[in-house]
C-alpha atoms as a PDB file:
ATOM      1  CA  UNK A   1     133.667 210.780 213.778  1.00  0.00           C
ATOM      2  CA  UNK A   2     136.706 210.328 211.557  1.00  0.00           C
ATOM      3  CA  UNK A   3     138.534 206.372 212.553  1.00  0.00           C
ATOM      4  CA  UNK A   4     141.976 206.503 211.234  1.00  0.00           C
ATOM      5  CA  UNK A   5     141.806 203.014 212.804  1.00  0.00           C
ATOM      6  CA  UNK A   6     142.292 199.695 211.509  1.00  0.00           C
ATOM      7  CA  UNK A   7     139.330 199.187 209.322  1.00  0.00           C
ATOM      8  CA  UNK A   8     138.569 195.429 210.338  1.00  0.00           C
ATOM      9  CA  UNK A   9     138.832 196.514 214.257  1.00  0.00           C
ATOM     10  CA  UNK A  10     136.680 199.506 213.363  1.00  0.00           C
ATOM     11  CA  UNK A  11     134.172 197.814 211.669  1.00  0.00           C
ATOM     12  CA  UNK A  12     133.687 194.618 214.280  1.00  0.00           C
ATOM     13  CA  UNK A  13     135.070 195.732 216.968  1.00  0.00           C
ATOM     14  CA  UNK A  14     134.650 199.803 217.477  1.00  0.00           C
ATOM     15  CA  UNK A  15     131.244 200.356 215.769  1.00  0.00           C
ATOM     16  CA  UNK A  16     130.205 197.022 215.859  1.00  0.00           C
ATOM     17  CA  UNK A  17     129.027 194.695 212.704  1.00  0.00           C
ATOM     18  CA  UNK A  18     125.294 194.837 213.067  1.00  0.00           C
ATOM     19  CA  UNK A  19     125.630 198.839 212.127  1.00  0.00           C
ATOM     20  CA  UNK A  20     126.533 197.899 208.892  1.00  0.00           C
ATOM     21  CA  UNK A  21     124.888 196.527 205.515  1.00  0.00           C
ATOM     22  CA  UNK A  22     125.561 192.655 205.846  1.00  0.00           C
ATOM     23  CA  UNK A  23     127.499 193.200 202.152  1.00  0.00           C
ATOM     24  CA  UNK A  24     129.901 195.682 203.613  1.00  0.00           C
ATOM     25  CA  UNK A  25     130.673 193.628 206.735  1.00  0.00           C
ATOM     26  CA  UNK A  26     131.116 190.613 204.401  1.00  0.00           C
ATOM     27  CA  UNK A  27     133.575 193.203 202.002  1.00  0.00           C
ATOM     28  CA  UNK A  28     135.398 193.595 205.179  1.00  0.00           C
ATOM     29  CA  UNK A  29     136.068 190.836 206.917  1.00  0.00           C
ATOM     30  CA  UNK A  30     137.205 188.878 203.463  1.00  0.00           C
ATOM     31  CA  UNK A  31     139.908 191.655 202.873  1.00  0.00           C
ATOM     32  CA  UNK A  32     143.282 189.949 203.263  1.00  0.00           C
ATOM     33  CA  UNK A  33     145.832 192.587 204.806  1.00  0.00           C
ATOM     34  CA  UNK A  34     149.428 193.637 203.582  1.00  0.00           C
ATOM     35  CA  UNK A  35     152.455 191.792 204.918  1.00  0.00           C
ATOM     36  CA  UNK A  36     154.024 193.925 208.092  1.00  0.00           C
ATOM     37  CA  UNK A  37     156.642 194.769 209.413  1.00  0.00           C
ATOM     38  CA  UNK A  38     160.087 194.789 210.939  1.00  0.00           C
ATOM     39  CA  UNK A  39     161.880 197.965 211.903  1.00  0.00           C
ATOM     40  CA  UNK A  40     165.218 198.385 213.505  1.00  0.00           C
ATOM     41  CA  UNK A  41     165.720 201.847 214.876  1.00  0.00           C
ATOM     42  CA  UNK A  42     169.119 202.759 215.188  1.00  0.00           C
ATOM     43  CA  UNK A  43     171.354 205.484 216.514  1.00  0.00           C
ATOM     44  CA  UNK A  44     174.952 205.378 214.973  1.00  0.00           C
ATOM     45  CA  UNK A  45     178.130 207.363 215.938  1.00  0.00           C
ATOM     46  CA  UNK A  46     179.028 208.806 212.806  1.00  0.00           C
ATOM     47  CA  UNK A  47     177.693 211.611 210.590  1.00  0.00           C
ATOM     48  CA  UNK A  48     176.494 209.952 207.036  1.00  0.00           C
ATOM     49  CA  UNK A  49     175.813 213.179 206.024  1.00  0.00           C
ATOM     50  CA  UNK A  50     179.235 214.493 206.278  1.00  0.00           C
ATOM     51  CA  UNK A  51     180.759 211.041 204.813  1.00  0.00           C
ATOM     52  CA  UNK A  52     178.748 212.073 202.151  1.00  0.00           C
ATOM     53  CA  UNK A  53     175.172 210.487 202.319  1.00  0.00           C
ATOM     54  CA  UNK A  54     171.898 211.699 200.952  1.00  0.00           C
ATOM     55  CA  UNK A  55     168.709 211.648 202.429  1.00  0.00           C
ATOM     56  CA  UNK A  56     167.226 209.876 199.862  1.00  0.00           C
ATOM     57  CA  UNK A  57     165.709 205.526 200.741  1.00  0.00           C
ATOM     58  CA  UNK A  58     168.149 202.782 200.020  1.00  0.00           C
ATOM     59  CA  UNK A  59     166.962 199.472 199.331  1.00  0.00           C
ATOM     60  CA  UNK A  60     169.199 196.106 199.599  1.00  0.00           C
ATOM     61  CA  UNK A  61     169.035 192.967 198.434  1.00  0.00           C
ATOM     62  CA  UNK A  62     170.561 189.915 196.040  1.00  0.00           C
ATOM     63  CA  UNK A  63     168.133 188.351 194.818  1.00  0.00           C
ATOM     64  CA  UNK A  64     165.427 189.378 191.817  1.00  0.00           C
ATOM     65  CA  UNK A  65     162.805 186.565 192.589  1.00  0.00           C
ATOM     66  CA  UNK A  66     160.595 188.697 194.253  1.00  0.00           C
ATOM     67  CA  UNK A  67     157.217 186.540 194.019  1.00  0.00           C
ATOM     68  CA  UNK A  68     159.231 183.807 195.440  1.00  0.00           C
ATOM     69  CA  UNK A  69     160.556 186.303 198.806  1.00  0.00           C
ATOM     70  CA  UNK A  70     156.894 187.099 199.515  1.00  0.00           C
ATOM     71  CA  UNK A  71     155.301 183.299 198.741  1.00  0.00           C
ATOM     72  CA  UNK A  72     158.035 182.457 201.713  1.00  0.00           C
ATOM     73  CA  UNK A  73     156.802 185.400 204.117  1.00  0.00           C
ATOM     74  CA  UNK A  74     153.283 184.647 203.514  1.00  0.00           C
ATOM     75  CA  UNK A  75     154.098 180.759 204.248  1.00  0.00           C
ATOM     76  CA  UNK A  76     155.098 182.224 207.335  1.00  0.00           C
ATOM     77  CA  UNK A  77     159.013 181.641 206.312  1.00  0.00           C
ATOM     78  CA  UNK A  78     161.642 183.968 206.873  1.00  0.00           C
ATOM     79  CA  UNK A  79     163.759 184.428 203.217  1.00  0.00           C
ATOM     80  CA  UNK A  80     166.330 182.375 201.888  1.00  0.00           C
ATOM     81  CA  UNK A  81     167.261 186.312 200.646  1.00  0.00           C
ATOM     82  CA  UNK A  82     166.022 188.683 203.132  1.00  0.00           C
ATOM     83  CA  UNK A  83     166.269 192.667 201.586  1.00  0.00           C
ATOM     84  CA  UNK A  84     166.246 195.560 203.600  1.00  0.00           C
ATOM     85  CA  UNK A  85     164.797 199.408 203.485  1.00  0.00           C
ATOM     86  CA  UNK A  86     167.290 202.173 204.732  1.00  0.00           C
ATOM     87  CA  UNK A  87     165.626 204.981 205.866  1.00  0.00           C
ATOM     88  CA  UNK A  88     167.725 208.356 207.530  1.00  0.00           C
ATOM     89  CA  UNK A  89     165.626 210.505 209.916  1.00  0.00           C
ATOM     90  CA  UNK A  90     168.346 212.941 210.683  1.00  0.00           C
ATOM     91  CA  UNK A  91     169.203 213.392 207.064  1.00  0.00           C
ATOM     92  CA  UNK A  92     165.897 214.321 206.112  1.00  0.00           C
ATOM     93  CA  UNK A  93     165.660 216.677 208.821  1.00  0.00           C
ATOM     94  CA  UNK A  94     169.123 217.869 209.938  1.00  0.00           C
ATOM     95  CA  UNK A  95     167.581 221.107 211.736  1.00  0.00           C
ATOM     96  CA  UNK A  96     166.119 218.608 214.433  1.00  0.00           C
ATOM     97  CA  UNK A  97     168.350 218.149 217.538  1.00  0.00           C
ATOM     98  CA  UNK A  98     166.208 215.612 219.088  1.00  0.00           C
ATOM     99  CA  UNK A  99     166.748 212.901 216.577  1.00  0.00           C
ATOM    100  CA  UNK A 100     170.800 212.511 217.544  1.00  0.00           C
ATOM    101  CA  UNK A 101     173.748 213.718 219.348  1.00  0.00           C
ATOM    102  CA  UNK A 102     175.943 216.051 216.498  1.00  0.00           C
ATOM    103  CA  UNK A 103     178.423 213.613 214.723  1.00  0.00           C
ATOM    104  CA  UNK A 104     175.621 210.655 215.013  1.00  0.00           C
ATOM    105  CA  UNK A 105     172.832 209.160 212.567  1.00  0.00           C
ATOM    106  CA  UNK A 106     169.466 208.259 213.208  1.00  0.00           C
ATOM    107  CA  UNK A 107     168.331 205.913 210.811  1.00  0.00           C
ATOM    108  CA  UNK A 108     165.860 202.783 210.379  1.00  0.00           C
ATOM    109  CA  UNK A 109     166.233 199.668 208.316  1.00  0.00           C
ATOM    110  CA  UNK A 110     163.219 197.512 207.973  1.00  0.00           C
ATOM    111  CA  UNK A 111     161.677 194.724 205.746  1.00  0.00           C
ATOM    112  CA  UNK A 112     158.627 192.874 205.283  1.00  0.00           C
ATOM    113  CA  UNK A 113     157.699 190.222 207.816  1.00  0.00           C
ATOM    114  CA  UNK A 114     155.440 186.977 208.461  1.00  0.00           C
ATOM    115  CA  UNK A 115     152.548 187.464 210.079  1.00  0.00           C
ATOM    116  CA  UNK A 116     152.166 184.215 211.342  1.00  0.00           C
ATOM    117  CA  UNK A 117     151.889 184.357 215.820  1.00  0.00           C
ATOM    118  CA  UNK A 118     153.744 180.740 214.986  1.00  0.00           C
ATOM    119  CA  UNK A 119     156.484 182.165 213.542  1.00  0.00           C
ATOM    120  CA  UNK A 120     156.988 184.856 216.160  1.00  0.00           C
ATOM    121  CA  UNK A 121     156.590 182.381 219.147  1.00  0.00           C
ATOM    122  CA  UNK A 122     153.537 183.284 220.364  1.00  0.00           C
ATOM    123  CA  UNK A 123     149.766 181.849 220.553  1.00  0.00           C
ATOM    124  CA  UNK A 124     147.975 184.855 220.650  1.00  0.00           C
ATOM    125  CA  UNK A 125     148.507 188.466 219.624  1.00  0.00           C
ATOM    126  CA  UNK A 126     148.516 191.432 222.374  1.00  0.00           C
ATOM    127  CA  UNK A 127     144.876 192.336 220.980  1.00  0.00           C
ATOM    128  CA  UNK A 128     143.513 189.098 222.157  1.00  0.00           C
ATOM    129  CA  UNK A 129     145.418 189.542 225.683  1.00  0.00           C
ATOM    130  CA  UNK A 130     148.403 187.660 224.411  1.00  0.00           C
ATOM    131  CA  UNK A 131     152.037 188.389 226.118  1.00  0.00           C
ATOM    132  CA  UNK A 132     155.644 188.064 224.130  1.00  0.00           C
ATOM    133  CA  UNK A 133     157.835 190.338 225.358  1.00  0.00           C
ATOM    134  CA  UNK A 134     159.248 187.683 227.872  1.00  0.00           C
ATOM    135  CA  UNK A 135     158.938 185.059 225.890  1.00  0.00           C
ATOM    136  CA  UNK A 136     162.402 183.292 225.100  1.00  0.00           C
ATOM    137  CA  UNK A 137     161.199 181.958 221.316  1.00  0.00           C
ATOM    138  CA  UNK A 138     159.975 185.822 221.233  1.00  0.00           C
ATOM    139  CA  UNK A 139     163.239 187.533 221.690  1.00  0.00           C
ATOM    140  CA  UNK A 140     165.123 184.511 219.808  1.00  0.00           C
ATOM    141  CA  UNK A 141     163.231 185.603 216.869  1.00  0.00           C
ATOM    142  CA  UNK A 142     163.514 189.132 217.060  1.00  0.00           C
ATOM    143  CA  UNK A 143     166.889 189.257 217.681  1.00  0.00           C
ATOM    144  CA  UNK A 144     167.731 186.614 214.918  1.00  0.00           C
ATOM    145  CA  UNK A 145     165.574 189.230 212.390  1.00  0.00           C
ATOM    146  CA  UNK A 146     167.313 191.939 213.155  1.00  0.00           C
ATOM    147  CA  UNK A 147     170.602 190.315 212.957  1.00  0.00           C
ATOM    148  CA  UNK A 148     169.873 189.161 209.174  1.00  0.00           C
ATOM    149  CA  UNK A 149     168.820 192.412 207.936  1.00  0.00           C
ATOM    150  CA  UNK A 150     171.457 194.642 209.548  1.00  0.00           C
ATOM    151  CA  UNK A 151     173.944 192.216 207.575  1.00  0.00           C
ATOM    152  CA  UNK A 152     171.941 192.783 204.191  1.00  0.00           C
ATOM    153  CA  UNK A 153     172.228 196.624 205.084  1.00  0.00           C
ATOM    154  CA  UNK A 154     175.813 196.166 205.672  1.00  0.00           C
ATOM    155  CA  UNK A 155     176.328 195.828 202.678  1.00  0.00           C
ATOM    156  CA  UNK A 156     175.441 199.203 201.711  1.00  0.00           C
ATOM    157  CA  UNK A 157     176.626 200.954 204.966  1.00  0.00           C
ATOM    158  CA  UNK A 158     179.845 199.064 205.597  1.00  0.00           C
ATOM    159  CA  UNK A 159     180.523 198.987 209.533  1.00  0.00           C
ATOM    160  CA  UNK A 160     176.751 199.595 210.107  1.00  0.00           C
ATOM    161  CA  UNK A 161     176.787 197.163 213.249  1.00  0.00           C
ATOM    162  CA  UNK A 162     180.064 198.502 214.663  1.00  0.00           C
ATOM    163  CA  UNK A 163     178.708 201.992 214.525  1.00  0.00           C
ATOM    164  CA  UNK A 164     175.203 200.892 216.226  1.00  0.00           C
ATOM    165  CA  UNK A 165     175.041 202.915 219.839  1.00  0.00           C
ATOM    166  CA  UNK A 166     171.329 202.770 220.747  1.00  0.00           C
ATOM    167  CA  UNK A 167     169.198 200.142 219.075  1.00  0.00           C
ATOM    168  CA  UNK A 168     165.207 199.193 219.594  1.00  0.00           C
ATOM    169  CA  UNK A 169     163.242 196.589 217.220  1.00  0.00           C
ATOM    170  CA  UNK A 170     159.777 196.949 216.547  1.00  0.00           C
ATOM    171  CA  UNK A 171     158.025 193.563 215.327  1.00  0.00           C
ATOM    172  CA  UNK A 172     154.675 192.888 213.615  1.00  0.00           C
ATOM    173  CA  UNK A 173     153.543 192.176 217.190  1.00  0.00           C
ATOM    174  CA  UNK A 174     154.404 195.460 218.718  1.00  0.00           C
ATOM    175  CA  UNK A 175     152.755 197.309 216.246  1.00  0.00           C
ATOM    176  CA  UNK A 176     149.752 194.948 216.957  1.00  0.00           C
ATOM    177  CA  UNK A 177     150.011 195.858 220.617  1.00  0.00           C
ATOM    178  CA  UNK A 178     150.622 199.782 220.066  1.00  0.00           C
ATOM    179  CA  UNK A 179     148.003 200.379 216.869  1.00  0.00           C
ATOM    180  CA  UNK A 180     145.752 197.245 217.352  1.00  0.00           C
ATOM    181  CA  UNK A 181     146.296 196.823 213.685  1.00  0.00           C
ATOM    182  CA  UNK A 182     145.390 193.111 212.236  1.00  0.00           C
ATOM    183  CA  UNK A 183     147.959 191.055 211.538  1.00  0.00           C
ATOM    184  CA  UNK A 184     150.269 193.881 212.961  1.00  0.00           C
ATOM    185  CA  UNK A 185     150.293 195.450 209.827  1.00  0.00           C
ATOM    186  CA  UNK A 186     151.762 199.110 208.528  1.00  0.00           C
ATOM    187  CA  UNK A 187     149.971 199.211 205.515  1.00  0.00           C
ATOM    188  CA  UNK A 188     146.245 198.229 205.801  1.00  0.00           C
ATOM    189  CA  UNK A 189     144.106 195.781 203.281  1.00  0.00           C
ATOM    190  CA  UNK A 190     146.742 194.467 200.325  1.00  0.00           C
ATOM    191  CA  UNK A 191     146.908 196.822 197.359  1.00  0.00           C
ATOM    192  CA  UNK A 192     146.165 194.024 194.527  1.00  0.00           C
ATOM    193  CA  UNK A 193     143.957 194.459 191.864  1.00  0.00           C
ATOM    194  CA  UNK A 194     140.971 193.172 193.427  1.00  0.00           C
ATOM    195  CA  UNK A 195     141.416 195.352 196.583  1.00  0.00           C
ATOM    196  CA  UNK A 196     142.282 198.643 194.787  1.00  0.00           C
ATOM    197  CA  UNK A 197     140.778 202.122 194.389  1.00  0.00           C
ATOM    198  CA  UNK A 198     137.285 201.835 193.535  1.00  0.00           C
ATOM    199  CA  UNK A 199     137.259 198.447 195.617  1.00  0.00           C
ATOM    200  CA  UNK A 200     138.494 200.064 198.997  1.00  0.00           C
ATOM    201  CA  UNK A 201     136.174 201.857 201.412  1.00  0.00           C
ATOM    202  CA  UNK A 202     135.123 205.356 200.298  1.00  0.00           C
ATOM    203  CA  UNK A 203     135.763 207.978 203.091  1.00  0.00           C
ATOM    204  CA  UNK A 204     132.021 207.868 203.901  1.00  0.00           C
ATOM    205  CA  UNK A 205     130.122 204.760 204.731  1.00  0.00           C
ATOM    206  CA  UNK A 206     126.422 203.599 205.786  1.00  0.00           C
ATOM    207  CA  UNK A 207     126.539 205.080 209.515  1.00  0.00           C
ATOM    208  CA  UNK A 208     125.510 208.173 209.978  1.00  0.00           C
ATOM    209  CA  UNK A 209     128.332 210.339 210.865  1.00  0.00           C
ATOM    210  CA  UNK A 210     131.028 207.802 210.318  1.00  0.00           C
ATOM    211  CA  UNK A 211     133.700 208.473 208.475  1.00  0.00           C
ATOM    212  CA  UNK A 212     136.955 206.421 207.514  1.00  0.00           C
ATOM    213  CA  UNK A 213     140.766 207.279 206.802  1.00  0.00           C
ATOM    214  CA  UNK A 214     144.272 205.867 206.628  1.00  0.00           C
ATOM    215  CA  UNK A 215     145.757 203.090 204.456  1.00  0.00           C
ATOM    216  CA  UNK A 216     142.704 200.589 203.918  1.00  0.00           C
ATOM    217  CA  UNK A 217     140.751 203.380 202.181  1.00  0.00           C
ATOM    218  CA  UNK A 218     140.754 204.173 198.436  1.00  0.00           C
ATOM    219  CA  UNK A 219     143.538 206.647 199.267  1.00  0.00           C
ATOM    220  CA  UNK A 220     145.876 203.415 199.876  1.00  0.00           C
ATOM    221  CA  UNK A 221     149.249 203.255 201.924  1.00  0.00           C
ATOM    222  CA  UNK A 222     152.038 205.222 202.013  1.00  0.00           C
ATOM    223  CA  UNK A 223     152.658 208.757 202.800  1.00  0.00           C
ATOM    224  CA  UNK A 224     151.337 210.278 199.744  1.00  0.00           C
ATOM    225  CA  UNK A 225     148.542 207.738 199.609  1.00  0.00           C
ATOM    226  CA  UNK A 226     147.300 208.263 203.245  1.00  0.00           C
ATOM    227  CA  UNK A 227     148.092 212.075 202.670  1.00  0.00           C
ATOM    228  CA  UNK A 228     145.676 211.821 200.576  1.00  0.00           C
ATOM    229  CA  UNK A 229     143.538 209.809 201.722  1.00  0.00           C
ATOM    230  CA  UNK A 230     143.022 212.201 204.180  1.00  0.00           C
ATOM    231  CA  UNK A 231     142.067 214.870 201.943  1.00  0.00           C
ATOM    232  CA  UNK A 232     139.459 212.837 200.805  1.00  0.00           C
ATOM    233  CA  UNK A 233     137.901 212.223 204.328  1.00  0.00           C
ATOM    234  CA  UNK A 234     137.859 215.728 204.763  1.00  0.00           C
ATOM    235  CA  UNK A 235     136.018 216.846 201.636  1.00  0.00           C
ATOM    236  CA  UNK A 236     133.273 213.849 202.669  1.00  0.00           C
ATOM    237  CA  UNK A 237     132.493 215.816 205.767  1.00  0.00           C
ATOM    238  CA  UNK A 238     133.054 218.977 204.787  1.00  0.00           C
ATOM    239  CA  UNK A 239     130.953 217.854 201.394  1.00  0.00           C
ATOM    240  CA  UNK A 240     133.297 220.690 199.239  1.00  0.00           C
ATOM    241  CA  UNK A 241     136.906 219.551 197.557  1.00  0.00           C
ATOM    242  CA  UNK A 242     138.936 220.210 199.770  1.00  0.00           C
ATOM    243  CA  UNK A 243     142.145 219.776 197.807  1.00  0.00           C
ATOM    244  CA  UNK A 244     140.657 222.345 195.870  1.00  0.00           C
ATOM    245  CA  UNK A 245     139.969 224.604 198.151  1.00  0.00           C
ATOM    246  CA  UNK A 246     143.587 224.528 199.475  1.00  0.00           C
ATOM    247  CA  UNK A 247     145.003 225.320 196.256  1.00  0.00           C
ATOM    248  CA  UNK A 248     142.984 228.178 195.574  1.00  0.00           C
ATOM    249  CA  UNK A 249     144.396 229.308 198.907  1.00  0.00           C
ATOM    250  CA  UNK A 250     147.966 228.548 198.270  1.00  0.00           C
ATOM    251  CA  UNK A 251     147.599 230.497 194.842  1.00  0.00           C
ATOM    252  CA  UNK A 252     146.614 233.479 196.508  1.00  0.00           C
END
């Protein structure tokens, strides 16, 4: 069994604490988690690529204090200078006609979030059998989020919000509710010094049979990092490197 689950949901909740050593479940449950996030996904009618666009990330903001931005998200704040994370679907893969209409963009902007139920206007998140998608605070906050980081993208992409045509916002509660991910985050346990590489979960762990991937394990977050973090649950249960392996196959 390979759980590409959230670890802390895995561990108490899935499997069940009194499987583990008491120092493991103790590791676990004092990991603190990575901020999450908010994600607009947009639709646009026009073609960046053809106004000249690469595929490539764009990030936005105006301010350098960066300790400051996240002190204020992790006070459960939103920014005095909120940045924003451009991200183009259809430019990276143009040959895909289910992304967009020809002549139109699908793209993302997003941007680290509180976690805080507080500052989303809840009591309770989805995994506890809490309910926000009604709720007016709810969709007062969502909607003023999104609103503040399509203007820092607009800076960028001038006319983003005139050019929107289809638009859906994904909070740190939705991905709670979809993923079951604490504190609804993308991104697993924080990569900080005392909560990297040797001090994540290995692939393998004390049950029998049980095996761990995605972000919260040494491989860390990210594509590349769960990529490989994959790999590395692989060659635990097939007990071979499997990275290796692959090469030597790639090579011929």
């Amino acid at each position: 069994m390979i759980s590409n689950a959230d670890l802390k949901r895995t561990v108490f909740d899935l499997v069940g604490s009194e499987h583990f050593p008491a120092e493991m479940v103790e590791r676990v449950g004092g990991y603190t988690m990575s901020l999450p996030l908010f994600v607009e996904y947009l639709i646009l009618d026009r073609d960046l690529g053809a106004e000249g666009w690469s595929n490539g990330n764009v990030y936005v903001g105006s301010d350098d204090d960066v300790d400051g931005y996240y002190a204020q998200l992790e006070a459960g704040r939103w920014p005095d200078h909120p940045v924003a994370y451009m991200t183009f679907s259809s430019l990276k893969d143009p040959s895909n006609t289910r992304l967009c209409r020809p002549g139109q963009t699908n793209m993302q902007v997003m941007t680290a979030a509180p976690r805080s139920y507080e500052f989303w206007g809840i009591e309770a998140g989805p995994a506890s059998g809490g309910r926000y998608r009604l709720g007016d605070k709810y969709r007062e906050r969502r909607a003023q989020v999104g609103e503040s980081i399509l203007e820092v993208a607009e800076r960028a992409l001038p006319g983003l919000r005139d050019s929107i045509v289809f638009s859906e916002a994904a909070t740190p509660i939705t991905h709670e509710r979809f993923t079951w991910s604490t504190g609804g985050t993308s991104y697993g346990i924080e990569c900080t010094p005392d909560q990297f590489l040797f001090n994540r979960p290995s692939p393998a762990t004390p049950v029998r049979g049980l095996f761990l991937a995605g972000a919260s394990t040494m491989g860390a977050h990210g594509i590349a990092g769960t990529m490989g973090g994959g790999v590395m649950a692989a060659s635990a249960v097939a007990e071979a490197n499997v990275q290796e392996l692959v090469g030597h196959r790639l090579l011929g």
